[in-house]
Protein backbone atom coordinates (compact mmCIF):
# COMPACT_ATOMS: atom_id res chain seq x y z
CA UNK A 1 -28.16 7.43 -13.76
CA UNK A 2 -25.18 8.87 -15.58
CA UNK A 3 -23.84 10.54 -12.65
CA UNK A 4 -24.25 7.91 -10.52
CA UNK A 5 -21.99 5.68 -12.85
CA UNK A 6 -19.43 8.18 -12.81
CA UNK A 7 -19.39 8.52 -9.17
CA UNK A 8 -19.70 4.49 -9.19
CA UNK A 9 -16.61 4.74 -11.95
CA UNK A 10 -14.40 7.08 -9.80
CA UNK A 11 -14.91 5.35 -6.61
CA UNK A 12 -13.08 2.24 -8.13
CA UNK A 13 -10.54 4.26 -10.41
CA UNK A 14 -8.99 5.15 -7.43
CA UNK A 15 -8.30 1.90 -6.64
CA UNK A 16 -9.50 1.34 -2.76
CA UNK A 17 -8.35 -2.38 -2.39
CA UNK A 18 -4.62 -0.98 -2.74
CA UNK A 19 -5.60 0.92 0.11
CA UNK A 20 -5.92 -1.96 2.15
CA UNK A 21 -2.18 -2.13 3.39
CA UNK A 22 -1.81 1.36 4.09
CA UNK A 23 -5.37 1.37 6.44
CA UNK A 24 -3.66 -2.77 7.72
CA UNK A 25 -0.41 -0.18 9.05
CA UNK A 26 -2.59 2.94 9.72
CA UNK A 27 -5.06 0.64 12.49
CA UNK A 28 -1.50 -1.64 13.57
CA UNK A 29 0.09 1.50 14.59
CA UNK A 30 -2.98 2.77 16.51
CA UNK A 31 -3.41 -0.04 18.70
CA UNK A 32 0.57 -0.46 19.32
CA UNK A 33 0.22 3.68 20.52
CA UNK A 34 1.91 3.54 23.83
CA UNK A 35 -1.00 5.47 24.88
CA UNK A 36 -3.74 3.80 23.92
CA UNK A 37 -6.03 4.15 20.09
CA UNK A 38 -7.54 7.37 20.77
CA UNK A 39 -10.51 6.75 18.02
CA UNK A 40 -8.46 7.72 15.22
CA UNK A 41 -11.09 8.22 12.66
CA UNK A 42 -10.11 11.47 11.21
CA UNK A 43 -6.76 11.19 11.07
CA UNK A 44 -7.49 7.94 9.16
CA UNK A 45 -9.90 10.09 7.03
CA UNK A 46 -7.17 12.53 6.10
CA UNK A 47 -4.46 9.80 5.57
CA UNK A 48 -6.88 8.26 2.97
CA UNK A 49 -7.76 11.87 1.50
CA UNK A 50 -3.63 12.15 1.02
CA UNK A 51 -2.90 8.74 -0.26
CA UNK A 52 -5.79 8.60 -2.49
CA UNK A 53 -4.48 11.88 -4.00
CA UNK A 54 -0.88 10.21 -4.15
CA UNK A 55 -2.50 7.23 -6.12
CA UNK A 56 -3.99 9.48 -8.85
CA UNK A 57 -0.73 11.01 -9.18
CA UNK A 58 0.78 7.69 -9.97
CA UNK A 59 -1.66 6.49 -12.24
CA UNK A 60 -0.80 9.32 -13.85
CA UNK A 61 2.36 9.03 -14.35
CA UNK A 62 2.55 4.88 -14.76
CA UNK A 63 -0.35 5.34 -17.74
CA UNK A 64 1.72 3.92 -20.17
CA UNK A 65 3.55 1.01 -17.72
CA UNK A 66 0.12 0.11 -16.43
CA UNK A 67 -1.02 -0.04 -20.06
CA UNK A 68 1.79 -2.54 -20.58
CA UNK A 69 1.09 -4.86 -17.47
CA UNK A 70 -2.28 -5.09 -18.24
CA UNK A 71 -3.26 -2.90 -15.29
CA UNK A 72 -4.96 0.13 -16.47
CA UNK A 73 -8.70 0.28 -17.15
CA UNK A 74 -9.60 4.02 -16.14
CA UNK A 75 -7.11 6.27 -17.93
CA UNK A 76 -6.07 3.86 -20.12
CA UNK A 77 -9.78 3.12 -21.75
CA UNK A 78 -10.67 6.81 -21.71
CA UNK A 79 -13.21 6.64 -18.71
CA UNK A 80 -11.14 9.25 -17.32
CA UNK A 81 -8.50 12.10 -18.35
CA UNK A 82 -5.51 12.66 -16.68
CA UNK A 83 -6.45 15.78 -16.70
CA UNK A 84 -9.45 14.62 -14.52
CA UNK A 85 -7.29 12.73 -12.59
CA UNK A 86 -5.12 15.33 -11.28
CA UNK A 87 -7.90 18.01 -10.27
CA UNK A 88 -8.76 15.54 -8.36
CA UNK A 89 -5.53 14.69 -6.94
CA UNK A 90 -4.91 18.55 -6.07
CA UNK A 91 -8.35 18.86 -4.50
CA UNK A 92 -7.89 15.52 -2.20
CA UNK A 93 -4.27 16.74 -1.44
CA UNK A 94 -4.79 20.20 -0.25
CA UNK A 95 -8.10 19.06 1.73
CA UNK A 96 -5.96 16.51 3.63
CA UNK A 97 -3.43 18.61 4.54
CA UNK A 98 -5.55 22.03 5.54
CA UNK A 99 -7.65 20.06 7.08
CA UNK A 100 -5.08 18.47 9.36
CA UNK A 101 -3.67 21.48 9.93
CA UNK A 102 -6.54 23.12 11.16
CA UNK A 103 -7.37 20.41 13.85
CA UNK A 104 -3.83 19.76 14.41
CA UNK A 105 -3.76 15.98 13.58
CA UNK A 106 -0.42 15.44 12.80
CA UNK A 107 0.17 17.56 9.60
CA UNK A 108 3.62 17.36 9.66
CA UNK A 109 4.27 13.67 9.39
CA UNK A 110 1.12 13.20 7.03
CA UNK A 111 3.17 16.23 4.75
CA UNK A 112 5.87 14.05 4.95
CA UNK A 113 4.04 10.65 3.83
CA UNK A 114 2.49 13.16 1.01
CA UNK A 115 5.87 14.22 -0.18
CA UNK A 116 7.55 10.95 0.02
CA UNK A 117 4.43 9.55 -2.06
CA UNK A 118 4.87 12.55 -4.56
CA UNK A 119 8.49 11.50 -5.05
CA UNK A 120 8.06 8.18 -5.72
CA UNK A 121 6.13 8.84 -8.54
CA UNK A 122 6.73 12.53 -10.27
CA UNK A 123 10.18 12.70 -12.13
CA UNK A 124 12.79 13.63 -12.09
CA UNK A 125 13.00 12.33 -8.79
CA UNK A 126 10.54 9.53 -9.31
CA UNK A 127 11.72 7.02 -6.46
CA UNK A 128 10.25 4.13 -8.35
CA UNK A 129 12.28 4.01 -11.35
CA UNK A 130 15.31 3.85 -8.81
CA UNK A 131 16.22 0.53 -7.58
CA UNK A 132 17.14 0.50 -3.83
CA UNK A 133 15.21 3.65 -3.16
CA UNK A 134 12.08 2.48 -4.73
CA UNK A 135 12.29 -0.30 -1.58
CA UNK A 136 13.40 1.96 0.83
CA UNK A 137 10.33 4.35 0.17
CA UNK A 138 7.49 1.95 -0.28
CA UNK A 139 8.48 0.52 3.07
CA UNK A 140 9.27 3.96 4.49
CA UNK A 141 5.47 5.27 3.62
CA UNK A 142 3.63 1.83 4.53
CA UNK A 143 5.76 0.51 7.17
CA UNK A 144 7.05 3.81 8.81
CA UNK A 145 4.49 6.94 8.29
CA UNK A 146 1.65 4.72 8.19
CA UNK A 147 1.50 3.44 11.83
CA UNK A 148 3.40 6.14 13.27
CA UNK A 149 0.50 8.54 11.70
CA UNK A 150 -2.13 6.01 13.06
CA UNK A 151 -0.31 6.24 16.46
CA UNK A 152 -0.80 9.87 16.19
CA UNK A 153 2.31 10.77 16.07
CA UNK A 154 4.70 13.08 18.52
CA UNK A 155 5.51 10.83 21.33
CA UNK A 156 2.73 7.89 20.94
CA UNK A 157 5.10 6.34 17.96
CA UNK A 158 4.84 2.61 18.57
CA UNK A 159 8.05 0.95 19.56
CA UNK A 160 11.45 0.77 17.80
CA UNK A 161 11.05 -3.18 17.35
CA UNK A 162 7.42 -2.89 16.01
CA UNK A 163 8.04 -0.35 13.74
CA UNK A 164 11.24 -2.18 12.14
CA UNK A 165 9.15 -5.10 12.04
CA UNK A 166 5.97 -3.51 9.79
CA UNK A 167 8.84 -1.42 7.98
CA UNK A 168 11.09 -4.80 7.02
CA UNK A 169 7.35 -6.99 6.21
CA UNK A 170 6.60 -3.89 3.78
CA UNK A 171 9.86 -4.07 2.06
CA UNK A 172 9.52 -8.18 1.94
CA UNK A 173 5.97 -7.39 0.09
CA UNK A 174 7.06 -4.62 -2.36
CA UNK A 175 9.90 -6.67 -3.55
CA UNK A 176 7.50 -9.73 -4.94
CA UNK A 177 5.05 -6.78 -6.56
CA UNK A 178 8.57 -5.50 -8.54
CA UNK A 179 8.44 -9.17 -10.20
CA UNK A 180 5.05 -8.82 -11.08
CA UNK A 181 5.40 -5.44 -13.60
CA UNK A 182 9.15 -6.70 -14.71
CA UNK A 183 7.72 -6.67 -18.20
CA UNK A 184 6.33 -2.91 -18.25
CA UNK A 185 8.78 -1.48 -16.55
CA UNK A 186 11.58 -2.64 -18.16
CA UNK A 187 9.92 -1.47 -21.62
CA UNK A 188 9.32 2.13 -19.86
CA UNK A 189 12.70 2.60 -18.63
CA UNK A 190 11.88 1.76 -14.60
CA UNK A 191 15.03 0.38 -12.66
CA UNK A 192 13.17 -1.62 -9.95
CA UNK A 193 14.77 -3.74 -7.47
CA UNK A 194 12.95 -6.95 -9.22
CA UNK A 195 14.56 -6.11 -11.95
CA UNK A 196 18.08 -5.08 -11.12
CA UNK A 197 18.23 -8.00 -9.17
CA UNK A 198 16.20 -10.46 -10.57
CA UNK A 199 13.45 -13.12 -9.76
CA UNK A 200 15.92 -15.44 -7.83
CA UNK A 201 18.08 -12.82 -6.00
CA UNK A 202 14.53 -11.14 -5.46
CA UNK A 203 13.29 -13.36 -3.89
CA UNK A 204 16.17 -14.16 -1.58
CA UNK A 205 16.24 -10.39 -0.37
CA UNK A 206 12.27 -10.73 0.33
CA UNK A 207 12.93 -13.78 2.52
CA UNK A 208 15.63 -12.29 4.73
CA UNK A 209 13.49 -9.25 4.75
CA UNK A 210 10.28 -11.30 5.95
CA UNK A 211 12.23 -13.21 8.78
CA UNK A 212 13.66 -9.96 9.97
CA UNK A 213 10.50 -8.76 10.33
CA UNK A 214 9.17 -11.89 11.64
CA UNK A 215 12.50 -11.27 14.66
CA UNK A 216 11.81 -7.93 14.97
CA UNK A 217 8.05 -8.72 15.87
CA UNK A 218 8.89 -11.22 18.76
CA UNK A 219 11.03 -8.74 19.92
CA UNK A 220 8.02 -5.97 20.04
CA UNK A 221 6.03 -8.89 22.31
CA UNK A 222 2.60 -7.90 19.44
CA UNK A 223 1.50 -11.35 19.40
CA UNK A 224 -0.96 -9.82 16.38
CA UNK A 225 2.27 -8.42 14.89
CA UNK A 226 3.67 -11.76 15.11
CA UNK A 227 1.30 -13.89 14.16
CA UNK A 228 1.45 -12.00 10.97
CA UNK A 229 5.03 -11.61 10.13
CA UNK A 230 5.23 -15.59 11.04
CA UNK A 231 3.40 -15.69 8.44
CA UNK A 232 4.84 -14.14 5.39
CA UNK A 233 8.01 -14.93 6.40
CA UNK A 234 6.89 -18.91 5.43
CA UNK A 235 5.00 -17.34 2.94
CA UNK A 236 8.43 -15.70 1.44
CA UNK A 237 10.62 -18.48 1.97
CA UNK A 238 8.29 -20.84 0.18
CA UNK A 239 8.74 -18.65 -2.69
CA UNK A 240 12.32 -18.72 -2.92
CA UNK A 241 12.43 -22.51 -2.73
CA UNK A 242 9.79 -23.55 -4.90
CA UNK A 243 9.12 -20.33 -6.79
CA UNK A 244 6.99 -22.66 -8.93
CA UNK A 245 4.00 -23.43 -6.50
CA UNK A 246 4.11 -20.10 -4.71
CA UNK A 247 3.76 -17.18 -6.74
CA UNK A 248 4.75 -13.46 -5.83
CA UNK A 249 0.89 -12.55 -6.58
CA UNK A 250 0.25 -15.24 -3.76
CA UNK A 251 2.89 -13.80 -1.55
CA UNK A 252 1.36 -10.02 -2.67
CA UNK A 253 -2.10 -11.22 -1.69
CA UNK A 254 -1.49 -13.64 1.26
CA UNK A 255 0.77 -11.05 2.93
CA UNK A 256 -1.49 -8.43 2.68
CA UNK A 257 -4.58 -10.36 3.50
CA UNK A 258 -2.58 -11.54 6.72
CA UNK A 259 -1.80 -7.87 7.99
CA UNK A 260 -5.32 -7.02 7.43
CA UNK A 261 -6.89 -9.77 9.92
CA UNK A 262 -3.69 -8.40 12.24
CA UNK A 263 -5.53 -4.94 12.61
CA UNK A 264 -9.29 -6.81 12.56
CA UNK A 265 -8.22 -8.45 15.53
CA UNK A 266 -8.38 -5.55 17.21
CA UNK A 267 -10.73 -3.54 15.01
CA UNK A 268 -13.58 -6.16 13.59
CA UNK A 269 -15.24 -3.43 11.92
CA UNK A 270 -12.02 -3.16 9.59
CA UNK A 271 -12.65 -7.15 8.64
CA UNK A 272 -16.40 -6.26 7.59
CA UNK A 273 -15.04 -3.41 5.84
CA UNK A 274 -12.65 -4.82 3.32
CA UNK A 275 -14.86 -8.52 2.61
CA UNK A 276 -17.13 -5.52 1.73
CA UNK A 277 -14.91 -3.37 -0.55
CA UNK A 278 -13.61 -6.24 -1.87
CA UNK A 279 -16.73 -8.15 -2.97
CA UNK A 280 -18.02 -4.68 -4.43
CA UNK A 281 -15.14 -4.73 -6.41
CA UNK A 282 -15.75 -8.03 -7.52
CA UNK A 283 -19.20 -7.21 -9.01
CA UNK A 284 -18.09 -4.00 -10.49
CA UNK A 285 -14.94 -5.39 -12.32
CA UNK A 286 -17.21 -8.16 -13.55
CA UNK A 287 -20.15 -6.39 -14.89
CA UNK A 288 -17.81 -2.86 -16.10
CA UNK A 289 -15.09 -4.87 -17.81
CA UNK A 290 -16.77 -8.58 -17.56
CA UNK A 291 -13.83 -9.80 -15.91
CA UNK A 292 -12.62 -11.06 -12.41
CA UNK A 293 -10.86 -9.25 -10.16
CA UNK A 294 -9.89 -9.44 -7.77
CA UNK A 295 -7.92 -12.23 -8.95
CA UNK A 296 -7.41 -14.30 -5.89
């Protein structure tokens, strides 16, 4: 019974619902392939082997931040060590990558998404305490790697437009979750965007950002792709006017949520998937810590 809590305990310190996005990109990318989705199920395997190791790795290094923001419950409550956390992180890392090398599944570009994920957390380079280039490499990793690596790579990368379109929609997101930490990581020394530039200039950026990704997607003729960016970019401008009655979180949640039924359309299973993950998550948050979350 003990080790099944722990497994139960790791499963959800590793935070799957923030893997949500980079599976939305992973599954968009893969159906834009110029030559066809090819059943990419290992490659999304390994991409979730790297990224989960690139998560521990930043919870690692955020401890005290998510502390602050109220967001830690694993390292932060002593469930786990970060000790703990990074065997784990090396052992998920250097699986990913051998094992991509060894069936040649594009271990080159998912290197790449590792080491841009590495920088954005580990000083001294740590991308996220950066403003400017903490946008450019969330939206670099989600909105570049993460459909070109469900594409496969080489030369099935989905088209210029499309990419600048899931590239610009990430950037729109990550700027409303800068406004959401402003307090921790302004008291751990972070320079975000959100808060170099503030909630109102925020805002503004992730507006133009959404309706260039909203132009870019006409202009890639997805009507999936579309649809979504549509979407947030009414979703983004409703923030900036009346910042009052729509939050970032709802701009956070609602953009994501909108990406994900992009890639159900085409892959239901991925729609079953997540209501699943995410009610699990539910019931575990609420009988582990007795509280709600997700907190929709």
């Amino acid at each position: 019974m003990l080790l099944a809590m722990r497994l139960l305990d790791f499963l959800f310190a590793i935070r799957p619902l923030v893997l949500v996005p980079a599976w939305s990109f992973f599954l968009l990318g893969a159906t834009a392939a110029p030559e066809g989705s090819m059943r990419p199920w290992l490659r999304l395997a390994l991409f979730t082997l790297a990224m989960i190791g690139v998560y521990l790795v930043n919870q690692i290094v955020d401890l005290e931040s998510d502390r602050i923001n109220d967001k830690g419950f694993f390292l932060q409550r002593g469930i786990f060590t970060p000790r703990q956390y990074a065997g784990a992180a090396v052992a998920s890392l250097a699986l990913a990558l051998g094992v991509a090398a060894a069936t040649e599944n594009a271990p080159g570009l998912l290197a790449v998404a590792v080491g841009l994920g590495l920088a954005y957390s580990v000083p001294p380079v740590r991308l996220a305490a950066r403003a400017g280039l903490d946008l450019g490499a969330n939206a670099a990793g989600y909105g570049l790697l993460a459909p070109w690596l469900g594409a496969g790579a080489g030369t099935s990368a989905p088209g210029t437009a499309f990419l600048a379109s899931t590239t610009l929609a990430v950037a729109a997101v990550f700027v409303h979750t800068t406004l959401l930490d402003l307090e921790g990581d302004r008291r751990t020394g972070k320079r975000t965007i959100g808060l170099v530039l503030g909630p109102g200039r925020s805002r503004a950026l992730a507006t133009l950002l959404a309706m260039l990704a909203a132009i870019a997607a006409i202009a890639s003729a997805d009507r999936a792709l579309g649809v979504a960016a549509g979407v947030l970019a009414v979703g983004s401008a409703a923030a900036a006017f009346r910042p009052a009655r729509v939050s970032s979180r709802s701009v956070c949640v609602g953009g994501t949520a909108v990406y994900a039924l992009a890639a159900a359309a085409a892959w239901p299973l991925f729609a079953a998937a997540v209501l699943a993950l995410a009610l699990a998550t539910r019931i575990y948050y609420a009988r582990r810590f007795g509280m709600r979350y997700p907190a929709l």
